[in-house]
PDB file of N, CA and C in Angstrom:
ATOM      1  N   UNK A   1     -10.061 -12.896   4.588  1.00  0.00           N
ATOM      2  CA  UNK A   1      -9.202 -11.898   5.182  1.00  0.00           C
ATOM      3  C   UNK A   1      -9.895 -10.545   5.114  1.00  0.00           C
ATOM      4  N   UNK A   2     -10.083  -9.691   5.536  1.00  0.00           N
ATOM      5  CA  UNK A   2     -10.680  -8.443   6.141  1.00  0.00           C
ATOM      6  C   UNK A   2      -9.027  -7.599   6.059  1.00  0.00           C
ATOM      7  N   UNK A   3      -9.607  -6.496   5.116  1.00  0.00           N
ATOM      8  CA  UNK A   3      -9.191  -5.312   4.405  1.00  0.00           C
ATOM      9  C   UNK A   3      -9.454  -3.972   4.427  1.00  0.00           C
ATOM     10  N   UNK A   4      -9.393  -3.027   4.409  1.00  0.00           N
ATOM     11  CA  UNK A   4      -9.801  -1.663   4.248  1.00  0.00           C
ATOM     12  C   UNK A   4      -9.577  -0.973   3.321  1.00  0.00           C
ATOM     13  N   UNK A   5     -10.029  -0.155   2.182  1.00  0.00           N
ATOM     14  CA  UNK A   5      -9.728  -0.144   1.153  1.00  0.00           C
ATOM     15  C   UNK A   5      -9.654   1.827   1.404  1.00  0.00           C
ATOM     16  N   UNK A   6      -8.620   2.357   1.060  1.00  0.00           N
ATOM     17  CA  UNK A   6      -8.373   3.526   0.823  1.00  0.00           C
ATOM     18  C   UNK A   6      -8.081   3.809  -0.160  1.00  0.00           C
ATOM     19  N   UNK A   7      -8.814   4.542  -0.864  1.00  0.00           N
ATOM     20  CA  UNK A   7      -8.772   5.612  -2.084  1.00  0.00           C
ATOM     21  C   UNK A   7      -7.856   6.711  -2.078  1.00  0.00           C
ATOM     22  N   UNK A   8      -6.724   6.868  -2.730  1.00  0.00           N
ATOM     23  CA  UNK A   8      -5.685   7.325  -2.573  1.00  0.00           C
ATOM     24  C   UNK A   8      -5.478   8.341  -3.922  1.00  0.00           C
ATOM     25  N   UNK A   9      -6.647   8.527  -4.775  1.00  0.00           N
ATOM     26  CA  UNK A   9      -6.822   9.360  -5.654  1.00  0.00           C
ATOM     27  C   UNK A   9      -6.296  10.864  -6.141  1.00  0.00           C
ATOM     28  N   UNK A  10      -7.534  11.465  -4.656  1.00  0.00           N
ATOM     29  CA  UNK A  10      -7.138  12.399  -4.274  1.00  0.00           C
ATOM     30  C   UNK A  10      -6.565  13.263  -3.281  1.00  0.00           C
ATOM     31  N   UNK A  11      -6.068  12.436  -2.378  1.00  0.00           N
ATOM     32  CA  UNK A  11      -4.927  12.464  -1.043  1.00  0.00           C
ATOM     33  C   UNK A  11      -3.838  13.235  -1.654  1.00  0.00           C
ATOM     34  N   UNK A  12      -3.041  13.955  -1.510  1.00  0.00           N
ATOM     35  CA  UNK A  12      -1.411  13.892  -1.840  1.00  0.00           C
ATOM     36  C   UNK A  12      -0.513  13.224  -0.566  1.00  0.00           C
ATOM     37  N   UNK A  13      -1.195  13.510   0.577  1.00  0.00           N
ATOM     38  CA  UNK A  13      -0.632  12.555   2.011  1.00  0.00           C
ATOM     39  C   UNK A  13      -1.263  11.364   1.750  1.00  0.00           C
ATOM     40  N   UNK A  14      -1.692  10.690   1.361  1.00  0.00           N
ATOM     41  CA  UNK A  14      -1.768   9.415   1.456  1.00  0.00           C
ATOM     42  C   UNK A  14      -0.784   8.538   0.001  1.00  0.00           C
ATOM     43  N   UNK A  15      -1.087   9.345  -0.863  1.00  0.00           N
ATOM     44  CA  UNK A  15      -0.059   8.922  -2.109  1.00  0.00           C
ATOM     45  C   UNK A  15       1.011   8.629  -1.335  1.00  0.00           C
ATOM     46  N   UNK A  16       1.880  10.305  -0.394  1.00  0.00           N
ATOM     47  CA  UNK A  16       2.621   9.582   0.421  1.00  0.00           C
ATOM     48  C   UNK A  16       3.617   8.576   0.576  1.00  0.00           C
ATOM     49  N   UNK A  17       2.252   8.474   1.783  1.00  0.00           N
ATOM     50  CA  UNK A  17       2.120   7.357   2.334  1.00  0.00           C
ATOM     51  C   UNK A  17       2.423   6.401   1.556  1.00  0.00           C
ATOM     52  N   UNK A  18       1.973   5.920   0.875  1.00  0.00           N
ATOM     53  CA  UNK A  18       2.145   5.031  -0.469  1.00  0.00           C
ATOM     54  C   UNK A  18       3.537   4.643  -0.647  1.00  0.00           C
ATOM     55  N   UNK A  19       4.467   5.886  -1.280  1.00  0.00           N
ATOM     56  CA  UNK A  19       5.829   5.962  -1.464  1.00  0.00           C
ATOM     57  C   UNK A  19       6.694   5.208  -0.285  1.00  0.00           C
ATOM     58  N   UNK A  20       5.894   6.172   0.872  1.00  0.00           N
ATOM     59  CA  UNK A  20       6.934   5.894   1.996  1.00  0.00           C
ATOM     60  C   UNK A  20       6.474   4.266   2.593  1.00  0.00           C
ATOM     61  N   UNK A  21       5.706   3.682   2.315  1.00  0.00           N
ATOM     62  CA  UNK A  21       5.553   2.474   2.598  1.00  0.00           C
ATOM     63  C   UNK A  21       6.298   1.470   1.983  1.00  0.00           C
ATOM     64  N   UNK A  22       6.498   1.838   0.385  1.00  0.00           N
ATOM     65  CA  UNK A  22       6.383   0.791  -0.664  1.00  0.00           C
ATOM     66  C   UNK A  22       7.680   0.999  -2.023  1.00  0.00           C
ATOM     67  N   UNK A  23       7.946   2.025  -1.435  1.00  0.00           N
ATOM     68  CA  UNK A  23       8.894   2.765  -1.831  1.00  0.00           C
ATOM     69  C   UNK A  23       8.916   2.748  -3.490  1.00  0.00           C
ATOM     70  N   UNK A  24       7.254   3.400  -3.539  1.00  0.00           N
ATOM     71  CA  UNK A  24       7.113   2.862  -5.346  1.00  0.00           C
ATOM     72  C   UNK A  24       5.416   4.017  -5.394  1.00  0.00           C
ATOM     73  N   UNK A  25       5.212   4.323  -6.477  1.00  0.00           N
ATOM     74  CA  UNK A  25       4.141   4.739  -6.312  1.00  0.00           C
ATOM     75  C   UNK A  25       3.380   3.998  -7.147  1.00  0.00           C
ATOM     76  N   UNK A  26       3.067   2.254  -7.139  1.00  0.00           N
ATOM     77  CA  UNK A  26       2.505   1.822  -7.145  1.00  0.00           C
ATOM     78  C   UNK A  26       1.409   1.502  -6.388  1.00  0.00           C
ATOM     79  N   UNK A  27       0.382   1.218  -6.636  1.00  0.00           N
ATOM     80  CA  UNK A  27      -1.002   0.445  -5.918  1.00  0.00           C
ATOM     81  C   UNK A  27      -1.535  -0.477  -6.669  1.00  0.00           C
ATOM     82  N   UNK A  28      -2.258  -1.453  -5.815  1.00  0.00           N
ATOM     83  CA  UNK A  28      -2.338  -1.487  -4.242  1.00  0.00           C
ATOM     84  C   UNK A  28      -1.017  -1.947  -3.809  1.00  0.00           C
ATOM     85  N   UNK A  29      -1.236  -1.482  -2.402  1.00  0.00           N
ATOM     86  CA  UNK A  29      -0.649  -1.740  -1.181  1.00  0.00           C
ATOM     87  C   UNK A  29      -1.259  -2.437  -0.390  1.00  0.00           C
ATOM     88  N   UNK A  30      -0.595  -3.435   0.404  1.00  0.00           N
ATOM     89  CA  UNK A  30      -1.255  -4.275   1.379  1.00  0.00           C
ATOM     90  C   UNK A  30      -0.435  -4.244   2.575  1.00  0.00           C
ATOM     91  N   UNK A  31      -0.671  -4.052   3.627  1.00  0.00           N
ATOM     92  CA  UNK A  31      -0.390  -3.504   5.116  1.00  0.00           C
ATOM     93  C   UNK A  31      -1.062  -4.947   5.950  1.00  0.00           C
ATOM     94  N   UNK A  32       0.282  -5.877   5.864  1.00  0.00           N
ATOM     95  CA  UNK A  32      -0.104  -6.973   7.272  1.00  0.00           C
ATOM     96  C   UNK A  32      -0.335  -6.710   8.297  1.00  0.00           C
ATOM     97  N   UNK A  33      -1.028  -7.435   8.695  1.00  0.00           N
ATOM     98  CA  UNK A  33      -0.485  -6.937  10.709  1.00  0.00           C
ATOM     99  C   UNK A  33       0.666  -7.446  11.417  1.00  0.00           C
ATOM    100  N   UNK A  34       1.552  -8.128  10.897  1.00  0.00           N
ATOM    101  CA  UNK A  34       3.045  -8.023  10.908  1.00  0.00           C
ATOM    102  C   UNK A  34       3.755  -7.136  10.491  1.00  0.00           C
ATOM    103  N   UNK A  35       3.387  -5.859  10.141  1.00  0.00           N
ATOM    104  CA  UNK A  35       3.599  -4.956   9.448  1.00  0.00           C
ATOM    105  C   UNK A  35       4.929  -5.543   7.839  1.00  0.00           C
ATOM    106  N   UNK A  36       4.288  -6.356   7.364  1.00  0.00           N
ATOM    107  CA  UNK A  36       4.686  -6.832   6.190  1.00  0.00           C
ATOM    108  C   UNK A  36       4.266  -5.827   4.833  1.00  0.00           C
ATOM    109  N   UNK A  37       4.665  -5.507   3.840  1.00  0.00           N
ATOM    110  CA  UNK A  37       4.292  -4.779   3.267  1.00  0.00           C
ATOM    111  C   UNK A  37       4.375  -5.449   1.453  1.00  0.00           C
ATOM    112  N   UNK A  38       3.179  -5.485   0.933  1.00  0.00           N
ATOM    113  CA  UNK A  38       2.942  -6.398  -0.169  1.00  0.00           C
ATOM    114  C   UNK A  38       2.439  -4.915  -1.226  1.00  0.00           C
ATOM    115  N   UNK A  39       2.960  -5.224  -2.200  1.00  0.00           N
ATOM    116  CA  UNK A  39       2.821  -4.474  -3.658  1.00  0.00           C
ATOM    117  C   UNK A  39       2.257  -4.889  -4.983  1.00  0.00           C
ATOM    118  N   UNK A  40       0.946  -4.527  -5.272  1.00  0.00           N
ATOM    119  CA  UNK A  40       0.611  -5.575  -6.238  1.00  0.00           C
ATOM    120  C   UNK A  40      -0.196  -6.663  -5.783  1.00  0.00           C
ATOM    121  N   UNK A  41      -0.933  -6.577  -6.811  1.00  0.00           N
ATOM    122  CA  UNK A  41      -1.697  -8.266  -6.825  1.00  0.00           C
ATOM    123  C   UNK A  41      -1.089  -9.436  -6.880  1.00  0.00           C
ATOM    124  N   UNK A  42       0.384  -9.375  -7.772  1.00  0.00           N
ATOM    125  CA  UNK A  42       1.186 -10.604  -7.640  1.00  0.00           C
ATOM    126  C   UNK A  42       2.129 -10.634  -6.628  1.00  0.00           C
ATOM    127  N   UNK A  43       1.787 -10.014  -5.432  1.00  0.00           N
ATOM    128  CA  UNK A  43       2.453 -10.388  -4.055  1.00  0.00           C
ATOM    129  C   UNK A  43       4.410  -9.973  -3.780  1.00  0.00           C
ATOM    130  N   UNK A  44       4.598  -9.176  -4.652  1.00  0.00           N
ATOM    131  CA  UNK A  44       6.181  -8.671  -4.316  1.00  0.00           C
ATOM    132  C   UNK A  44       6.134  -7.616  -2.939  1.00  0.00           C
ATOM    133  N   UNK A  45       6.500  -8.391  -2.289  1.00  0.00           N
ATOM    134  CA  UNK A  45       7.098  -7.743  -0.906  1.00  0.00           C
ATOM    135  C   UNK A  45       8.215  -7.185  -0.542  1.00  0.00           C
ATOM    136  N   UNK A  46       8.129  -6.644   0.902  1.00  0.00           N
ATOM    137  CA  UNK A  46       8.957  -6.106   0.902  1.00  0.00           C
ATOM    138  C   UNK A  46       8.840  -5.604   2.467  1.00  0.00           C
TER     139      UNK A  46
END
């Protein structure tokens, strides 16, 4: 599977992003192209 990996370090818009995706300021984030939205390595979606 083919990924893109954004560094979200030092962003404050992409942290964000983050929130508003995942509604957590956890990472990673994973962005399907179903626009499915996965949290974590152990796969809690959402």
């Amino acid at each position: 599977m083919d990924f893109e990996e954004i560094p979200v370090d030092d962003e404050a818009a992409l942290q964000r992003r983050v929130i508003a995706l995942s509604g957590q300021n956890t990472v990673p984030v994973f962005v399907h192209p179903d626009g499915c939205v996965e949290v974590g390595f152990e796969g809690e979606t959402g």
